[in-house]
PDB file of N, CA and C in Angstrom:
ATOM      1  N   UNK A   1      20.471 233.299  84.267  1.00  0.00           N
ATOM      2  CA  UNK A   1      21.504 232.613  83.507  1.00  0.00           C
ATOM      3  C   UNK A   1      22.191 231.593  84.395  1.00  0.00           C
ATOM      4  N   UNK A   2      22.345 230.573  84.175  1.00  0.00           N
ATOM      5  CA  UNK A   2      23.045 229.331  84.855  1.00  0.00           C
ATOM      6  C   UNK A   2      24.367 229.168  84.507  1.00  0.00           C
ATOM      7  N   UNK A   3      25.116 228.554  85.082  1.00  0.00           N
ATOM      8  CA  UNK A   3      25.928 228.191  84.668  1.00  0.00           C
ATOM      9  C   UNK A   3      25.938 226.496  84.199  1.00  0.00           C
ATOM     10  N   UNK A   4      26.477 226.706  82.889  1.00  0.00           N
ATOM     11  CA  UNK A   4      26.408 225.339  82.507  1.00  0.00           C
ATOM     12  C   UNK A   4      27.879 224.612  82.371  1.00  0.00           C
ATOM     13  N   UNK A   5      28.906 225.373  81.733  1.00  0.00           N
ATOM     14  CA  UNK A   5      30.443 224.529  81.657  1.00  0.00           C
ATOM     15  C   UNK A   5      30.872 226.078  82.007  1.00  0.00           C
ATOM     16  N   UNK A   6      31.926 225.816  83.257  1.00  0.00           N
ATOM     17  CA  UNK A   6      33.108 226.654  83.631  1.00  0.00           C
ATOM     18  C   UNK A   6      34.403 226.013  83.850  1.00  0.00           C
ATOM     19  N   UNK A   7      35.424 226.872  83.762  1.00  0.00           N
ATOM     20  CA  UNK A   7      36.635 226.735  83.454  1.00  0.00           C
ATOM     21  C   UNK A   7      37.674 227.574  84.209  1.00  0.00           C
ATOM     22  N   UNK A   8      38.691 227.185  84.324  1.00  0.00           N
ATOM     23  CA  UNK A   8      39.841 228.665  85.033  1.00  0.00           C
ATOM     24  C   UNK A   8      40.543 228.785  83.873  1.00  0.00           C
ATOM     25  N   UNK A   9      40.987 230.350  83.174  1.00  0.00           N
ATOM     26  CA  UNK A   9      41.467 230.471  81.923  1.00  0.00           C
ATOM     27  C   UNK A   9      42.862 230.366  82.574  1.00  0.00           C
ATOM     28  N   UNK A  10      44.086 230.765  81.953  1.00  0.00           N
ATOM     29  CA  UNK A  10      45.396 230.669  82.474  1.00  0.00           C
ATOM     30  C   UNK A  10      46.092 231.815  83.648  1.00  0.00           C
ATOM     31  N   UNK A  11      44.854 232.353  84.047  1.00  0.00           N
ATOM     32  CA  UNK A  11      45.597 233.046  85.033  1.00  0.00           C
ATOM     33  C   UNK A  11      44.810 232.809  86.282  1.00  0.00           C
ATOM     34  N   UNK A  12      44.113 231.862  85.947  1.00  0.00           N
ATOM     35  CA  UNK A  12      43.068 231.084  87.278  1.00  0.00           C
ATOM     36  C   UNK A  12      41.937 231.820  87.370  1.00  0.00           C
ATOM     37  N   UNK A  13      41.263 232.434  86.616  1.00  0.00           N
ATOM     38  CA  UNK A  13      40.191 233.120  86.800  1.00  0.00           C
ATOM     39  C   UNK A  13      38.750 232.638  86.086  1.00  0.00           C
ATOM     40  N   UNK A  14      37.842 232.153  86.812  1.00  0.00           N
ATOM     41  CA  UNK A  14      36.608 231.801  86.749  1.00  0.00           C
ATOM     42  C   UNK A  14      36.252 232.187  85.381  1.00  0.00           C
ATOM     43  N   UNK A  15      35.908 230.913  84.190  1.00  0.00           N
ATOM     44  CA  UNK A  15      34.876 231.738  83.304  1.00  0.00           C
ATOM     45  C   UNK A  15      33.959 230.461  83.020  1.00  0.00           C
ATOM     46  N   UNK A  16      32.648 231.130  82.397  1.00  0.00           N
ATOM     47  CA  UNK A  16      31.857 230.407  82.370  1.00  0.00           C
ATOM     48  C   UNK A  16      31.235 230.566  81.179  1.00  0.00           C
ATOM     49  N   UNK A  17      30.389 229.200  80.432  1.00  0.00           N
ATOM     50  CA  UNK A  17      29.645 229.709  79.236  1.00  0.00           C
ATOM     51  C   UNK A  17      27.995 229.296  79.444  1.00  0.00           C
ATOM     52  N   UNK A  18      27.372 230.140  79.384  1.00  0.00           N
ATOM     53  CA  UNK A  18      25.771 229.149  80.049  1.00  0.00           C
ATOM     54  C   UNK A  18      24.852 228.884  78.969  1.00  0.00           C
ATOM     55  N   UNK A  19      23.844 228.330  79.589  1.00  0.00           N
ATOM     56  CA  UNK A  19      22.723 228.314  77.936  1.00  0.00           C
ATOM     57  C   UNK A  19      22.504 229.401  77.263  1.00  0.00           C
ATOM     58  N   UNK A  20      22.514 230.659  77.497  1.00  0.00           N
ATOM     59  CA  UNK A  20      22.157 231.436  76.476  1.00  0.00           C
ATOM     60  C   UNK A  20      23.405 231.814  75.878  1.00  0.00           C
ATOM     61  N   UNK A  21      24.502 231.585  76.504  1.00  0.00           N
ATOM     62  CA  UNK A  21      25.798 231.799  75.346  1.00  0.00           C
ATOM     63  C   UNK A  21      26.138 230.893  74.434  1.00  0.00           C
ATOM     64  N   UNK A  22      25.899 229.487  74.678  1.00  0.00           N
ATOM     65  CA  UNK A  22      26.236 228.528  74.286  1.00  0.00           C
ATOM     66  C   UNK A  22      24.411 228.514  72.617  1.00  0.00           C
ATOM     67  N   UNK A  23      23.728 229.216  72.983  1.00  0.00           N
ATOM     68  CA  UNK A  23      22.503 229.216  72.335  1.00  0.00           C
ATOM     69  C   UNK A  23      23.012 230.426  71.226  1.00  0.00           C
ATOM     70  N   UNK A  24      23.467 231.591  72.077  1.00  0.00           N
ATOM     71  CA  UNK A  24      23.809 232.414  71.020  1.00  0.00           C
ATOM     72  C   UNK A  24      24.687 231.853  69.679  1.00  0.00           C
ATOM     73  N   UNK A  25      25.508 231.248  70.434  1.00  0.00           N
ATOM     74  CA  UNK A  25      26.900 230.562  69.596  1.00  0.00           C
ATOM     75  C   UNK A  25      26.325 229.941  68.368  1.00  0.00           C
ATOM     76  N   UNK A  26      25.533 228.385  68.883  1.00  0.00           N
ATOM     77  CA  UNK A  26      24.463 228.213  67.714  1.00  0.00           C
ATOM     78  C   UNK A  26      23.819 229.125  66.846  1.00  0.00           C
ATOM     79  N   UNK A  27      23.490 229.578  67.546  1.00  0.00           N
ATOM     80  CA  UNK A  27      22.249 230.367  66.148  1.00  0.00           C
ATOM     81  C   UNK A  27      22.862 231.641  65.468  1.00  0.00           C
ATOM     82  N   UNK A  28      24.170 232.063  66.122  1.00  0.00           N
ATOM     83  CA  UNK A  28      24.759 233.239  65.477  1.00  0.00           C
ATOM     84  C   UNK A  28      25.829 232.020  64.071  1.00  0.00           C
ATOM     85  N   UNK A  29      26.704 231.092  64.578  1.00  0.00           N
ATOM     86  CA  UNK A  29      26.978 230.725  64.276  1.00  0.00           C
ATOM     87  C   UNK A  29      27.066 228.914  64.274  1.00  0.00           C
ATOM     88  N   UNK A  30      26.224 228.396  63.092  1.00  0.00           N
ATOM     89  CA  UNK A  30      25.827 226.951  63.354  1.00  0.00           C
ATOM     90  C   UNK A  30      26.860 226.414  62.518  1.00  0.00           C
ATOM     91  N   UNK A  31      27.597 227.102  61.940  1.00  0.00           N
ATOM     92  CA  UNK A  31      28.925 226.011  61.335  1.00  0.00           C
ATOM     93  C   UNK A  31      29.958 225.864  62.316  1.00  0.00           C
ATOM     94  N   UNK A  32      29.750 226.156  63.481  1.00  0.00           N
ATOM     95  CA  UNK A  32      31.206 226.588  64.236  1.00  0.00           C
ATOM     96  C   UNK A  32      31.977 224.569  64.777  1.00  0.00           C
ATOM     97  N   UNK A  33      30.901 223.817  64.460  1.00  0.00           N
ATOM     98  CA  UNK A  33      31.803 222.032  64.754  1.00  0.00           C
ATOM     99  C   UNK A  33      32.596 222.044  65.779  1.00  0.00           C
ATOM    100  N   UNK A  34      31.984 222.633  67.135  1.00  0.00           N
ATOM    101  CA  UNK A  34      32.820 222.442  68.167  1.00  0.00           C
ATOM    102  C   UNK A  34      31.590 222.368  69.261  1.00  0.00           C
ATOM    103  N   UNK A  35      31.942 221.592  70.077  1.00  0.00           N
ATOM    104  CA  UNK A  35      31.305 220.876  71.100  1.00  0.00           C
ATOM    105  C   UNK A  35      31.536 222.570  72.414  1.00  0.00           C
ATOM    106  N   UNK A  36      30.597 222.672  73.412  1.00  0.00           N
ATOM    107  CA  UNK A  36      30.806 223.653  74.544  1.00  0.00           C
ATOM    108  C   UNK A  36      32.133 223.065  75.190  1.00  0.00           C
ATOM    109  N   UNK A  37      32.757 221.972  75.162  1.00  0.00           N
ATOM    110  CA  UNK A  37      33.640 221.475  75.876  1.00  0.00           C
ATOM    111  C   UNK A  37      35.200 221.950  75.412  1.00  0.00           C
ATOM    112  N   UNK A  38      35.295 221.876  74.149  1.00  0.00           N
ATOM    113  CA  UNK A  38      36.141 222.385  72.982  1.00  0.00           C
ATOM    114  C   UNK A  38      36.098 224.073  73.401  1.00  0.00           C
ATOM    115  N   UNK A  39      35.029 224.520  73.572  1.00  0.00           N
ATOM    116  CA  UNK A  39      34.468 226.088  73.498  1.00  0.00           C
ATOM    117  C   UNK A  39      35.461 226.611  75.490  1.00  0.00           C
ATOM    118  N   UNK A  40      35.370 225.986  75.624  1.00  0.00           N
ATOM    119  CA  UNK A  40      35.916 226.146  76.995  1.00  0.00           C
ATOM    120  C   UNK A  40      37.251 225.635  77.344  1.00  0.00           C
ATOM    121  N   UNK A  41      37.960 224.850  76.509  1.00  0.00           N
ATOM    122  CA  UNK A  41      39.383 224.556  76.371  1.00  0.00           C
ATOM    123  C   UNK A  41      40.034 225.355  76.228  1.00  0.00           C
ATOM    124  N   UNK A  42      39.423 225.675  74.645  1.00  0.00           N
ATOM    125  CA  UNK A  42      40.367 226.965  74.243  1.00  0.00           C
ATOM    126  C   UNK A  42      40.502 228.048  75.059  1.00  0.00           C
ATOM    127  N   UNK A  43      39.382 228.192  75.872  1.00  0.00           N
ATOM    128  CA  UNK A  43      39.708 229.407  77.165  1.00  0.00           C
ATOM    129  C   UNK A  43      40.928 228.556  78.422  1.00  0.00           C
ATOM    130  N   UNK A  44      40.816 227.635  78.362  1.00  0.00           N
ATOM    131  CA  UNK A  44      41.466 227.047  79.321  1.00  0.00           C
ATOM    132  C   UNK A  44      42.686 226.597  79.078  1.00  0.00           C
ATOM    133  N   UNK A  45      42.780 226.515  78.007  1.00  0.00           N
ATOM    134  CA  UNK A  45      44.484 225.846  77.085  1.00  0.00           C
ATOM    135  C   UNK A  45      44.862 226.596  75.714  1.00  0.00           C
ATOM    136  N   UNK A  46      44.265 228.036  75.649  1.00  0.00           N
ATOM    137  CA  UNK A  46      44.396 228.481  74.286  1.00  0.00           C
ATOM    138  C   UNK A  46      45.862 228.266  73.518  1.00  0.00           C
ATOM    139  N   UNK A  47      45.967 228.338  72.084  1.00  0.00           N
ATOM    140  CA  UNK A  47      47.302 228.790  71.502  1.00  0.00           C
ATOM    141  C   UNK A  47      47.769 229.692  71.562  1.00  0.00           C
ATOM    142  N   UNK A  48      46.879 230.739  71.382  1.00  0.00           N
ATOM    143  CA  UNK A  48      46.946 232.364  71.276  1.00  0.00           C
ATOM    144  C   UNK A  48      46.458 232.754  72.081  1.00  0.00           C
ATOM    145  N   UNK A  49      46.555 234.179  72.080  1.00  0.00           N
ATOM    146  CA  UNK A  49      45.415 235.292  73.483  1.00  0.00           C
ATOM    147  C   UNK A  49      45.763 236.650  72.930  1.00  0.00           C
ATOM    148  N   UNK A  50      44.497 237.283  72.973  1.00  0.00           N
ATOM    149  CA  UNK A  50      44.733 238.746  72.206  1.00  0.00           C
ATOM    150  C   UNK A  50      43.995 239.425  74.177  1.00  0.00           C
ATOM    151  N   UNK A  51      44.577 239.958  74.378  1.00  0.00           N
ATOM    152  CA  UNK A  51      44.641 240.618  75.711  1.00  0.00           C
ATOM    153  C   UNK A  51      43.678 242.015  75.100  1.00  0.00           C
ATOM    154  N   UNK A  52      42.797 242.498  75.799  1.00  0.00           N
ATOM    155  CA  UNK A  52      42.025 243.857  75.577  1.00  0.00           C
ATOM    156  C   UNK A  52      41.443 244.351  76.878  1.00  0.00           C
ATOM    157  N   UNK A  53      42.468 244.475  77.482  1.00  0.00           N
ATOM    158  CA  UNK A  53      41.935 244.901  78.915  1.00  0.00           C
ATOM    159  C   UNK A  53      41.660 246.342  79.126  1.00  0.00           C
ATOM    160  N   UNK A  54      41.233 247.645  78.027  1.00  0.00           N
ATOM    161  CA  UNK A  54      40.582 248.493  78.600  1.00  0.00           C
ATOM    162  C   UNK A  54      38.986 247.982  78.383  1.00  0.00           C
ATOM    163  N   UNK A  55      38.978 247.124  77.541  1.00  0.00           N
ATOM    164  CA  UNK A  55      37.534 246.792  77.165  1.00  0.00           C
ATOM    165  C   UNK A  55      36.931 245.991  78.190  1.00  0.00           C
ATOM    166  N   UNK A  56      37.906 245.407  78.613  1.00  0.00           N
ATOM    167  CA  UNK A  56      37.403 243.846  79.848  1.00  0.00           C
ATOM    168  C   UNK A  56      37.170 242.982  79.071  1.00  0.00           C
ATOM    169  N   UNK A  57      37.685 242.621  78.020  1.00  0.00           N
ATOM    170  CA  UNK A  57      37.572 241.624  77.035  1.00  0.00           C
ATOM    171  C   UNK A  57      38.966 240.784  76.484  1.00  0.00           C
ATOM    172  N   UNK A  58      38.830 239.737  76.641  1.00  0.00           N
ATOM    173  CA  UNK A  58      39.777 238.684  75.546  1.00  0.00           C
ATOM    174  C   UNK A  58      39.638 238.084  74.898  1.00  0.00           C
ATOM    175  N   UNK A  59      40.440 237.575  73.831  1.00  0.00           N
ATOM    176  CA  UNK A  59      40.132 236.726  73.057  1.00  0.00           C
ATOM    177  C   UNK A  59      41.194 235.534  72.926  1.00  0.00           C
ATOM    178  N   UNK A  60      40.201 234.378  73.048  1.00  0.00           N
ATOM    179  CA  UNK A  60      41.405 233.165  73.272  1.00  0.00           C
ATOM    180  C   UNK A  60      40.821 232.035  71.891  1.00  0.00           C
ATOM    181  N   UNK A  61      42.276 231.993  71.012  1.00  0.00           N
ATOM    182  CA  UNK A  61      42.140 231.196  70.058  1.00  0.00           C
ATOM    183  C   UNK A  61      42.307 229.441  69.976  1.00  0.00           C
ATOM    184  N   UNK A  62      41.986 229.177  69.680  1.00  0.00           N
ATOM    185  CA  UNK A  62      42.431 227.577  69.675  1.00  0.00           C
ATOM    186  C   UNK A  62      42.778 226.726  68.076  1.00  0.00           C
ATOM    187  N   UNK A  63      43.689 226.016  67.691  1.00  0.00           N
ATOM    188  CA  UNK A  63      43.828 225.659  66.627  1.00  0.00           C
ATOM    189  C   UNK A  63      43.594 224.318  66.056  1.00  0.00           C
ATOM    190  N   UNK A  64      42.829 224.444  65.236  1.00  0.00           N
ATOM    191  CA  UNK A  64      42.336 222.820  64.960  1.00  0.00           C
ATOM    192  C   UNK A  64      41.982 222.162  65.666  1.00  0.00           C
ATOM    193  N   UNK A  65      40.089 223.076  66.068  1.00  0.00           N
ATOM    194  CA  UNK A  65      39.603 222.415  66.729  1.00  0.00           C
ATOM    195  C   UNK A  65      37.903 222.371  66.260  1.00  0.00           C
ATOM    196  N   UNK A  66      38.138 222.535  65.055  1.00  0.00           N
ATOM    197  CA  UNK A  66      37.003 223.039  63.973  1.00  0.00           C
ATOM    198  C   UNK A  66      36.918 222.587  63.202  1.00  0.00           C
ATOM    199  N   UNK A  67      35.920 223.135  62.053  1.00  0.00           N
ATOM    200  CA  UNK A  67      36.096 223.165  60.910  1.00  0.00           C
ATOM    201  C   UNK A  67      37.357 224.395  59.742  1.00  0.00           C
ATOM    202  N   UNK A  68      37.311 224.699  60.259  1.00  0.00           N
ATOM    203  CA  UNK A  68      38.210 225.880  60.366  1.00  0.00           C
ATOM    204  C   UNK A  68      39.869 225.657  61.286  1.00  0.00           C
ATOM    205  N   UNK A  69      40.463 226.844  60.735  1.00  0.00           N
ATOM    206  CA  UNK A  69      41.490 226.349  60.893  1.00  0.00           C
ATOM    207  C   UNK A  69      41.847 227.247  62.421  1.00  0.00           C
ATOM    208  N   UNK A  70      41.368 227.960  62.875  1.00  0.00           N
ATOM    209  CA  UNK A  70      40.739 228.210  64.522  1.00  0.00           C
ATOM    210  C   UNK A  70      39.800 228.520  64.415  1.00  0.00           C
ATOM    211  N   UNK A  71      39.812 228.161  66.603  1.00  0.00           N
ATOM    212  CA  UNK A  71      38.223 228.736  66.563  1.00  0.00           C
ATOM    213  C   UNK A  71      38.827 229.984  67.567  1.00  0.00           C
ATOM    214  N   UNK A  72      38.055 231.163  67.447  1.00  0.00           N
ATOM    215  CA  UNK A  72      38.272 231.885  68.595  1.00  0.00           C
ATOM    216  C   UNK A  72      37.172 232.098  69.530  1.00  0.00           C
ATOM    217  N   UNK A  73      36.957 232.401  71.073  1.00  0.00           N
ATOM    218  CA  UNK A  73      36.246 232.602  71.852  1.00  0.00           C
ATOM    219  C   UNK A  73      36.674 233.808  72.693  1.00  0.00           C
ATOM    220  N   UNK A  74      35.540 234.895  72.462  1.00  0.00           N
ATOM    221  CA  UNK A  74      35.455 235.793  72.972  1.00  0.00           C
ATOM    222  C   UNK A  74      35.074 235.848  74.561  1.00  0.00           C
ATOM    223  N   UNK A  75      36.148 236.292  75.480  1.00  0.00           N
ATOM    224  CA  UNK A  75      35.322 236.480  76.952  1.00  0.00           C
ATOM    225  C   UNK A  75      34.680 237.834  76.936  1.00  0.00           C
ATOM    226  N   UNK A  76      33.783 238.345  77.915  1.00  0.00           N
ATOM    227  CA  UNK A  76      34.235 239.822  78.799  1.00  0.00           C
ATOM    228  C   UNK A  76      34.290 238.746  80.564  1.00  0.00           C
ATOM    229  N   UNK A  77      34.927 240.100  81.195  1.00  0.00           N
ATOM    230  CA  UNK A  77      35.691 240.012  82.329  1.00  0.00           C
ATOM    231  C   UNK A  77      35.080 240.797  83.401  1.00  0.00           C
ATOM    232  N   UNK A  78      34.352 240.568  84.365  1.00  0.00           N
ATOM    233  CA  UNK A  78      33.607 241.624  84.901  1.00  0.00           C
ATOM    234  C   UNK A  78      34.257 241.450  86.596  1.00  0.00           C
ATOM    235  N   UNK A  79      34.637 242.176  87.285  1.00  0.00           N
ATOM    236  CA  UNK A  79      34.956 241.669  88.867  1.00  0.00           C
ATOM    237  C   UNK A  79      35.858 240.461  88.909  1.00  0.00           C
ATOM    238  N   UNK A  80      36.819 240.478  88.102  1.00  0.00           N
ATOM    239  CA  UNK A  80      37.157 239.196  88.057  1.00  0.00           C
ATOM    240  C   UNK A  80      36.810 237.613  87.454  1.00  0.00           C
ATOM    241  N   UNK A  81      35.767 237.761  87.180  1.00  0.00           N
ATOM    242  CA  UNK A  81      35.028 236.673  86.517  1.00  0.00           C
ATOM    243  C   UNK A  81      34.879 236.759  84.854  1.00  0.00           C
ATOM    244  N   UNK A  82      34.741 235.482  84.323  1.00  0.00           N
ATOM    245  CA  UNK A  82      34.976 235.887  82.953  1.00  0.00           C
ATOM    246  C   UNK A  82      33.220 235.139  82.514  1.00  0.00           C
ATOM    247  N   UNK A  83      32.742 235.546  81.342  1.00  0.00           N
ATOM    248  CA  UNK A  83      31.810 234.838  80.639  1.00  0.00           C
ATOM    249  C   UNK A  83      31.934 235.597  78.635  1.00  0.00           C
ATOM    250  N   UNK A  84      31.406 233.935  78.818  1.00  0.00           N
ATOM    251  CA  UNK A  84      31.861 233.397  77.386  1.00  0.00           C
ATOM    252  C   UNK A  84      31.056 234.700  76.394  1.00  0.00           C
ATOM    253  N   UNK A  85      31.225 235.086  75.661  1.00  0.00           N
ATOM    254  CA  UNK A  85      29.957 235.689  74.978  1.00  0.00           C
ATOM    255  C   UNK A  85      29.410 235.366  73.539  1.00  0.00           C
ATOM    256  N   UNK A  86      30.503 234.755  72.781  1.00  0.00           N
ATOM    257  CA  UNK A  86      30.380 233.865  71.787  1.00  0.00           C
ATOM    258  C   UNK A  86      31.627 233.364  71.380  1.00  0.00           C
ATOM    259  N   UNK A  87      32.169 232.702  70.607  1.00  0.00           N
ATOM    260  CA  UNK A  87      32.705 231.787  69.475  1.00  0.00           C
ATOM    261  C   UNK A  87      32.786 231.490  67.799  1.00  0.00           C
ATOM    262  N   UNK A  88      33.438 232.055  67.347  1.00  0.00           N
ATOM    263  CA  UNK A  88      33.607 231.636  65.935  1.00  0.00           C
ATOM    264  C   UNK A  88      34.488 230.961  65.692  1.00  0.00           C
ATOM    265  N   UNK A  89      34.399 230.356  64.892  1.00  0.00           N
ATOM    266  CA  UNK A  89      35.891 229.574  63.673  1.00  0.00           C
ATOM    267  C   UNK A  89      36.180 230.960  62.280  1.00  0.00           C
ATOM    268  N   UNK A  90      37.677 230.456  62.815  1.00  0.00           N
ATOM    269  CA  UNK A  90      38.419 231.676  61.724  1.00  0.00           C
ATOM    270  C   UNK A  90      39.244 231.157  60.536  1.00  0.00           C
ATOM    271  N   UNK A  91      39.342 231.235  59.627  1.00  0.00           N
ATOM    272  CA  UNK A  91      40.834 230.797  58.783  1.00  0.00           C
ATOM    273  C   UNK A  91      41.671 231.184  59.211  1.00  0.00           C
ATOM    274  N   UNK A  92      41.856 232.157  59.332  1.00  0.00           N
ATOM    275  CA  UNK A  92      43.325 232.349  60.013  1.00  0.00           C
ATOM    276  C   UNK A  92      43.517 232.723  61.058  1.00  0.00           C
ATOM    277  N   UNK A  93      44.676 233.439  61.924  1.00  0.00           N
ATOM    278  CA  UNK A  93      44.696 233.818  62.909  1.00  0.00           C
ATOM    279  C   UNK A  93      44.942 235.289  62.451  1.00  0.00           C
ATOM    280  N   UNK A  94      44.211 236.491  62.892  1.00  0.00           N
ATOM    281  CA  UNK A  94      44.170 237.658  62.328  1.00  0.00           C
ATOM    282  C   UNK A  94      45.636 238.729  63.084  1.00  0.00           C
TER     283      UNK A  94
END
């Protein structure tokens, strides 16, 4: 797995999204109208943040940056490092 676009989310910590996340994203979801660059903002400048740290997971929302009225992007968090694992667009914020 390569890294293709990384980012520091807001607490300065490494995340990254590579071709096969950025592939998953597509093909799980091909309506999602957001560029990998957009996909990595929202980790980097989110609106929201749903914190799930027994899981090693977050979720960082972004608003109107879609088709939809957010998109959210799922990390996990492993050693400190984050990677992307997918992305959807939501109507709302749940």
């Amino acid at each position: 797995d390569r890294r293709v676009w990384s980012v520091r989310d807001p607490d300065g910590r490494e995340v990254v999204l590579t071709w096969v996340g950025w592939s998953h994203i597509l093909r799980r979801h091909p309506y999602i109208g957001a560029t990998p660059q957009i996909i990595v903002a929202a980790v980097a400048r989110p609106d929201k943040r749903v914190f799930r740290h027994g899981a090693g997971e977050e979720w960082f929302y972004r608003r109107g940056a879609g088709p939809s009225s957010w998109i959210k992007v799922v990390v996990h968090y492993e050693h400190g490092r984050g990677l992307i694992v997918t992305a959807f667009p939501r109507r709302s914020f749940p």
